[in-house]
N, C-alpha and C. Protein backbone atom coordinates (compact mmCIF):
# COMPACT_ATOMS: atom_id res chain seq x y z
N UNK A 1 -26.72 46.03 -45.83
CA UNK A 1 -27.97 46.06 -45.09
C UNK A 1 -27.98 44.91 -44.06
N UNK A 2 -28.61 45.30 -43.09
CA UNK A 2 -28.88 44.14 -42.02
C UNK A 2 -29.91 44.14 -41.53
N UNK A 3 -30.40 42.53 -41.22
CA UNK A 3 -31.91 42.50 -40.63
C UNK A 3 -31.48 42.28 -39.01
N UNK A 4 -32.81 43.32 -38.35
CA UNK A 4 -32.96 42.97 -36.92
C UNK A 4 -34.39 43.14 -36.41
N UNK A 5 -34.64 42.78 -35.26
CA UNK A 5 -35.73 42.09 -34.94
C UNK A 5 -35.76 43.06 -33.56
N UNK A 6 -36.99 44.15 -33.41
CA UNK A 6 -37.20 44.88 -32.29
C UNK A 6 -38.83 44.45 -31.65
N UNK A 7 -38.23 43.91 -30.42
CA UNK A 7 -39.58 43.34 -29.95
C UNK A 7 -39.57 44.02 -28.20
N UNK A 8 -40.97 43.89 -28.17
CA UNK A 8 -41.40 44.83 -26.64
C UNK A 8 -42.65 44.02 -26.11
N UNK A 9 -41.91 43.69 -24.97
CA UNK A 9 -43.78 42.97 -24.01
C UNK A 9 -44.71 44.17 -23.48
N UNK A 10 -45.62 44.63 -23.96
CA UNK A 10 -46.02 46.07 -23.27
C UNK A 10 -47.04 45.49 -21.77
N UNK A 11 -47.31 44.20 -21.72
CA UNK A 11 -47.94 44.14 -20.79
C UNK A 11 -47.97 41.96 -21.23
N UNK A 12 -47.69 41.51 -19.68
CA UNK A 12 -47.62 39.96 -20.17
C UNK A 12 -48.54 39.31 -20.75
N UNK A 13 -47.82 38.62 -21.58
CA UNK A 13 -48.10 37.16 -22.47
C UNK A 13 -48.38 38.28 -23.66
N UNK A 14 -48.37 39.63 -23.98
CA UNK A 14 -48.63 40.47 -25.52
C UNK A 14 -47.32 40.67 -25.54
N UNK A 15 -46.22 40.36 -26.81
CA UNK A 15 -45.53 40.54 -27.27
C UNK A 15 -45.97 41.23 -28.75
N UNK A 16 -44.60 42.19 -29.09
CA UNK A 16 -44.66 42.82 -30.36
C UNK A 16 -43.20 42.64 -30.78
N UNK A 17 -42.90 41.89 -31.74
CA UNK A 17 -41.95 42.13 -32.85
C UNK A 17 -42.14 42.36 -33.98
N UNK A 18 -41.08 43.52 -34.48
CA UNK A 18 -41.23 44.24 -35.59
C UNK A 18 -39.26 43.73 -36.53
N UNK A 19 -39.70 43.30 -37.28
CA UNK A 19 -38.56 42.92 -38.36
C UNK A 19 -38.36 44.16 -39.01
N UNK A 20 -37.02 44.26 -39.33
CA UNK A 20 -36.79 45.81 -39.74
C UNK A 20 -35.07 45.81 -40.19
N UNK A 21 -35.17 46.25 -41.99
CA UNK A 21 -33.97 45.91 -42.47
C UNK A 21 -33.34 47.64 -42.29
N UNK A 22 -32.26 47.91 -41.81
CA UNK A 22 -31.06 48.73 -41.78
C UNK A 22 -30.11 49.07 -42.51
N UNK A 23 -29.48 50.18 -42.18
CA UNK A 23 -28.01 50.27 -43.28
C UNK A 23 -26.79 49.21 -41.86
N UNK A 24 -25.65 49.08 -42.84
CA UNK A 24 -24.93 48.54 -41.49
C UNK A 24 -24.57 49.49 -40.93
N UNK A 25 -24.30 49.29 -39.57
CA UNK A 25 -23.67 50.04 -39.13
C UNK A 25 -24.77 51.09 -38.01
N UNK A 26 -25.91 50.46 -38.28
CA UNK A 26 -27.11 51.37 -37.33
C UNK A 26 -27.07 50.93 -35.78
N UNK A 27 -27.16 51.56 -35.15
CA UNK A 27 -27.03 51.13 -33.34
C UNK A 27 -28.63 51.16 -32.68
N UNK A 28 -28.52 50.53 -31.70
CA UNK A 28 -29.64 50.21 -30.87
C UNK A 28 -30.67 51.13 -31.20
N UNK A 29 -30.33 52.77 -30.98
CA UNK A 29 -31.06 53.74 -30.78
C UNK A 29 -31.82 54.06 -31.75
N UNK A 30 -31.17 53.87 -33.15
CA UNK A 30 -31.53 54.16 -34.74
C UNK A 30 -32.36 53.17 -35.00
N UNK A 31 -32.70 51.53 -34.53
CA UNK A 31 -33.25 50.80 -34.34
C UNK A 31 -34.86 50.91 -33.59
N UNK A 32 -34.43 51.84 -32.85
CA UNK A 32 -35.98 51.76 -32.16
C UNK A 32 -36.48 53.38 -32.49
N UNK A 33 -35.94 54.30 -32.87
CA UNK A 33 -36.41 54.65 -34.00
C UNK A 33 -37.22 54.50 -35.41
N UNK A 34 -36.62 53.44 -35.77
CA UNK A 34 -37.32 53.14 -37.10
C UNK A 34 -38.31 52.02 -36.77
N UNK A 35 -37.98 51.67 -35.50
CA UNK A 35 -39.52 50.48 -35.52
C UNK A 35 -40.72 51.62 -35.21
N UNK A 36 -40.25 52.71 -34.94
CA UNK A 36 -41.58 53.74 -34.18
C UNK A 36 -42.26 52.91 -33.13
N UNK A 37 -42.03 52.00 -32.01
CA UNK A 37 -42.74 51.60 -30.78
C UNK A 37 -43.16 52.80 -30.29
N UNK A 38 -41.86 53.60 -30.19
CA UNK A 38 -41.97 54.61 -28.78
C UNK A 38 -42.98 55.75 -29.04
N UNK A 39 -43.23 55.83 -30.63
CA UNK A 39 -44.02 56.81 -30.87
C UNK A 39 -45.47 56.61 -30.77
N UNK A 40 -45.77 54.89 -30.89
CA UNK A 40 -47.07 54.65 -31.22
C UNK A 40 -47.63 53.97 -29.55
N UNK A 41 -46.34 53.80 -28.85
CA UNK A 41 -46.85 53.44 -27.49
C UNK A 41 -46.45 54.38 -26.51
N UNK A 42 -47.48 55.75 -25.96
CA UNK A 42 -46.71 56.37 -25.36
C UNK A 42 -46.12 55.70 -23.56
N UNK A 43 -46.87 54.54 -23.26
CA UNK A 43 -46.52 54.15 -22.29
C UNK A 43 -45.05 53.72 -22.11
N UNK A 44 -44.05 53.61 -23.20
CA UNK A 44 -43.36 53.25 -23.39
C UNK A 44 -41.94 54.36 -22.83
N UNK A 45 -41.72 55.01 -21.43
CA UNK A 45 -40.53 56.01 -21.90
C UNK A 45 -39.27 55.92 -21.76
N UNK A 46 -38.59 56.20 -21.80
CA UNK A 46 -37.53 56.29 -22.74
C UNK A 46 -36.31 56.24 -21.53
N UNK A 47 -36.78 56.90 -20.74
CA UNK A 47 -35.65 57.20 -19.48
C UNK A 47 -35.81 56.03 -18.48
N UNK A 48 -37.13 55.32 -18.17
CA UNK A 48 -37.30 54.32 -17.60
C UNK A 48 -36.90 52.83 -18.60
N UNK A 49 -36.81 52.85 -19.85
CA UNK A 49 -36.75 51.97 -20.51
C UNK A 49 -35.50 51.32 -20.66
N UNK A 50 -35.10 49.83 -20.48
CA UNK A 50 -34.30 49.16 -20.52
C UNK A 50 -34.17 48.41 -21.79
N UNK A 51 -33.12 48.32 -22.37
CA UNK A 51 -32.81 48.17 -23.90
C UNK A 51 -31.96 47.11 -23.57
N UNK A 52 -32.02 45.78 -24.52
CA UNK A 52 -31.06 44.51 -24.49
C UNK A 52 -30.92 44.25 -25.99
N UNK A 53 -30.05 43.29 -26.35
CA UNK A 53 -29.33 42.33 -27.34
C UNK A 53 -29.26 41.11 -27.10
N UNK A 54 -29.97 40.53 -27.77
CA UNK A 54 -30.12 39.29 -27.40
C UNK A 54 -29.89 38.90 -25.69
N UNK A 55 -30.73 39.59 -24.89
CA UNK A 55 -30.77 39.19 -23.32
C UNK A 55 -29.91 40.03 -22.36
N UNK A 56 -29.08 40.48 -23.64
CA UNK A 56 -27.82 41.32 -22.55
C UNK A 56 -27.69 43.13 -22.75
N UNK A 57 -27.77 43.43 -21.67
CA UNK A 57 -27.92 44.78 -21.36
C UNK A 57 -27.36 45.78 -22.65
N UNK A 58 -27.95 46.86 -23.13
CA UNK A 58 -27.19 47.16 -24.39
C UNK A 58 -27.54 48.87 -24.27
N UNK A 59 -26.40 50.01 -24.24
CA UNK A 59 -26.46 50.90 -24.26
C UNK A 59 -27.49 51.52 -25.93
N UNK A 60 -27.59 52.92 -26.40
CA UNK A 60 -28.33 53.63 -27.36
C UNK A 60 -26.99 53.30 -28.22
N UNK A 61 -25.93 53.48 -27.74
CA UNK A 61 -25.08 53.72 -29.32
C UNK A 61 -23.97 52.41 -29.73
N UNK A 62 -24.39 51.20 -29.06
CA UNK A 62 -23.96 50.14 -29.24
C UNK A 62 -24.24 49.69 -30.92
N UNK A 63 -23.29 49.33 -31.73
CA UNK A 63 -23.72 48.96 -33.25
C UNK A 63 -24.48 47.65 -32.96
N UNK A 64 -25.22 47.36 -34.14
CA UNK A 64 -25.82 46.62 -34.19
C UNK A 64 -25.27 45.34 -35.38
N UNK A 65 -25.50 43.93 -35.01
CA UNK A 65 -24.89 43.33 -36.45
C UNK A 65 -26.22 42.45 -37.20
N UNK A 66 -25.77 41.91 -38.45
CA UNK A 66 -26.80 41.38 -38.84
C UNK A 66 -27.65 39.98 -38.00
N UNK A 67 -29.11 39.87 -38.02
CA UNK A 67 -30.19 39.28 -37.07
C UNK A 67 -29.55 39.34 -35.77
N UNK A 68 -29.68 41.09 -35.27
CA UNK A 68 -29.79 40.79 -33.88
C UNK A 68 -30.76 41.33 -33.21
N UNK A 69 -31.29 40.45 -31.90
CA UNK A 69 -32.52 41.16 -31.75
C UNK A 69 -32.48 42.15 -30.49
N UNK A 70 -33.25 43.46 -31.07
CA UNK A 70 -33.24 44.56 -30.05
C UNK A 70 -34.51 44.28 -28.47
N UNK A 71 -34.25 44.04 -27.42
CA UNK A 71 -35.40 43.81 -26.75
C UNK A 71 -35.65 45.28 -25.71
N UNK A 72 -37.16 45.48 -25.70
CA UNK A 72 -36.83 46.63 -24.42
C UNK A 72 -37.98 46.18 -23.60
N UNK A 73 -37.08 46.16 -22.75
CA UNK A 73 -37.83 45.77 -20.86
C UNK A 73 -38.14 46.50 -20.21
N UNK A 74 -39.80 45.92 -19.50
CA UNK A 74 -40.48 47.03 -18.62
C UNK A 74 -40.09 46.60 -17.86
N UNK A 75 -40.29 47.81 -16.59
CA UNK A 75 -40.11 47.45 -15.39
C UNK A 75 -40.29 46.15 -14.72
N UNK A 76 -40.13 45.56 -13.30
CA UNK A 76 -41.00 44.49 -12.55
C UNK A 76 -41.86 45.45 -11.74
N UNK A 77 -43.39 44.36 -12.29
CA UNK A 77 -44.27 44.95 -10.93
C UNK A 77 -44.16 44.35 -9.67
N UNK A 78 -43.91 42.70 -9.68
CA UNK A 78 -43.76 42.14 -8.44
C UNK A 78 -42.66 41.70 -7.99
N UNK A 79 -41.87 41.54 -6.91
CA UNK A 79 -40.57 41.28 -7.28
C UNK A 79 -40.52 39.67 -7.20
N UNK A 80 -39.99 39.26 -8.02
CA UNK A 80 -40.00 38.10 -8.19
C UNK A 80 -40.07 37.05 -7.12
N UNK A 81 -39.16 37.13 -6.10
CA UNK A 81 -38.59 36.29 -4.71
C UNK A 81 -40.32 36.28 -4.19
N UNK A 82 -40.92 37.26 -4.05
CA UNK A 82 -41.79 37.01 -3.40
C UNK A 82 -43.19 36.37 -4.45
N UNK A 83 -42.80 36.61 -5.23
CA UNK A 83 -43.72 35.58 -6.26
C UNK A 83 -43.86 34.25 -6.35
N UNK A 84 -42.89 34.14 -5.74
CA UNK A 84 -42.23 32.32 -5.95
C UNK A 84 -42.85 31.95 -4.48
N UNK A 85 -42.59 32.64 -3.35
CA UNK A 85 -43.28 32.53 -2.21
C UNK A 85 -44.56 32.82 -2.51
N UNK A 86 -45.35 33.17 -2.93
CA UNK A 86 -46.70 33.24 -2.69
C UNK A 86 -46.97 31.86 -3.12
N UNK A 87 -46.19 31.53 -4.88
CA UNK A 87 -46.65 30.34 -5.17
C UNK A 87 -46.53 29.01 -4.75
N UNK A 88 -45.36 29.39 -3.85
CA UNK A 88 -45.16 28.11 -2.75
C UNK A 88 -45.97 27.70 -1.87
N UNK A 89 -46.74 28.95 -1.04
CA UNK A 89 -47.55 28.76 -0.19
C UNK A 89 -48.80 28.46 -0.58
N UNK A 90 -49.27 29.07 -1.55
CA UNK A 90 -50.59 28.44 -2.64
C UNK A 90 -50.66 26.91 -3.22
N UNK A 91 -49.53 26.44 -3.70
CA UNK A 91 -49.60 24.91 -4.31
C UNK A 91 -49.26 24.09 -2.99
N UNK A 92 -48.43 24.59 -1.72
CA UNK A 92 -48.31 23.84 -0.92
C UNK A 92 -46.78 23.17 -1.47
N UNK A 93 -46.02 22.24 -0.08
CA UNK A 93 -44.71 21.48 -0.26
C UNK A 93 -44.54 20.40 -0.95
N UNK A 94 -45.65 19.58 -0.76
CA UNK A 94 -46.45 18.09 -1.31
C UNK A 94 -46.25 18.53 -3.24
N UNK A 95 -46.53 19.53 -3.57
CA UNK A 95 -46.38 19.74 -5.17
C UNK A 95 -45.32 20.41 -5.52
N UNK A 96 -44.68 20.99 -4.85
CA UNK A 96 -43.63 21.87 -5.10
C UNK A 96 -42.05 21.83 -5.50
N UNK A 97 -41.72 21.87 -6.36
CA UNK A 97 -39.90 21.81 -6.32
C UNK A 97 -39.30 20.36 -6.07
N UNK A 98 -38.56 19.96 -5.25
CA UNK A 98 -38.09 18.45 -4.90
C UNK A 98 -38.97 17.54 -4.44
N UNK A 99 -40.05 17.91 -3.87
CA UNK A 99 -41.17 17.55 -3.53
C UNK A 99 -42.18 16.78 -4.11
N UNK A 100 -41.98 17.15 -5.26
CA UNK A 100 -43.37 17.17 -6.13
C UNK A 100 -43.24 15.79 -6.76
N UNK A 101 -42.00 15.06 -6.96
CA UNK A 101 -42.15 13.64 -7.76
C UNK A 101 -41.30 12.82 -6.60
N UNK A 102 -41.59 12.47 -5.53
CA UNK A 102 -41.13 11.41 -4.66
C UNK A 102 -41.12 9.77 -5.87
N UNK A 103 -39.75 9.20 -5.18
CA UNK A 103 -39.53 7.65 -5.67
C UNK A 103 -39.65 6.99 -4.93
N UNK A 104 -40.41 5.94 -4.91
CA UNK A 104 -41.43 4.83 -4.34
C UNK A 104 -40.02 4.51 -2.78
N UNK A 105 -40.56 4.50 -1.61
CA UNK A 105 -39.80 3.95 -0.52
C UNK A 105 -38.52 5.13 -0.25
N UNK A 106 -38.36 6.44 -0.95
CA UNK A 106 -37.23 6.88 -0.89
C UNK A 106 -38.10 8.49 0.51
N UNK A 107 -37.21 8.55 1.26
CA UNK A 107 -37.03 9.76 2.42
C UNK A 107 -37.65 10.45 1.99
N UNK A 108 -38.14 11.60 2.95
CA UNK A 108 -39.00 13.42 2.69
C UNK A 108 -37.64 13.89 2.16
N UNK A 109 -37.87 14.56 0.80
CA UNK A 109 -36.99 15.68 0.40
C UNK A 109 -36.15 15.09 -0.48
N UNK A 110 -35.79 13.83 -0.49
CA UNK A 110 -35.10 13.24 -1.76
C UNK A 110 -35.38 12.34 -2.67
């Protein structure tokens, strides 16, 4: 038997993990199966849905080993690059990135 850990953000900062012991030898797919997400969240589908292992991309029939965790990723709504720009332009240069902790007498930017 092996324990693994199937967790899903259905919408940010709500996370769901579900602990869930296996025979060995069960793969990704048999995994999210037996957590039933997909059944109890229909927002959840299946063809759009991105499946990982610990962070890294993981096909349906990849085996699984003991404590590993199954993750499945929603889409992006915003794309990121421009997220970072909005928040740049919102906090301003003065707070931002290299910016933000100047050392007493030292140049703009370093």
């Amino acid at each position: 038997m092996i324990h693994v850990v199937v967790c899903a953000a259905l919408e940010p900062r709500k996370v769901i993990e579900l602990e869930l012991v296996l025979a060995e030898g069960s793969t990704v797919e048999q995994a999210l199966q037996a957590s039933g997400l997909l059944a109890q969240h229909p927002a959840l589908h299946r063809t759009a849905l991105l499946v990982g292992v610990w962070g890294r991309k993981a096909g349906p029939q990849q085996l699984l080993r003991d404590h590993d965790r199954v993750e499945l990723y929603r889409p992006l709504t915003v794309d990121p690059k421009l997220a970072r720009r909005a928040r740049f332009v919102k906090q301003g240069s003065r707070s931002a990135g290299l910016f933000a902790r100047l050392r007493p007498g030292a140049k703009a930017g370093y």
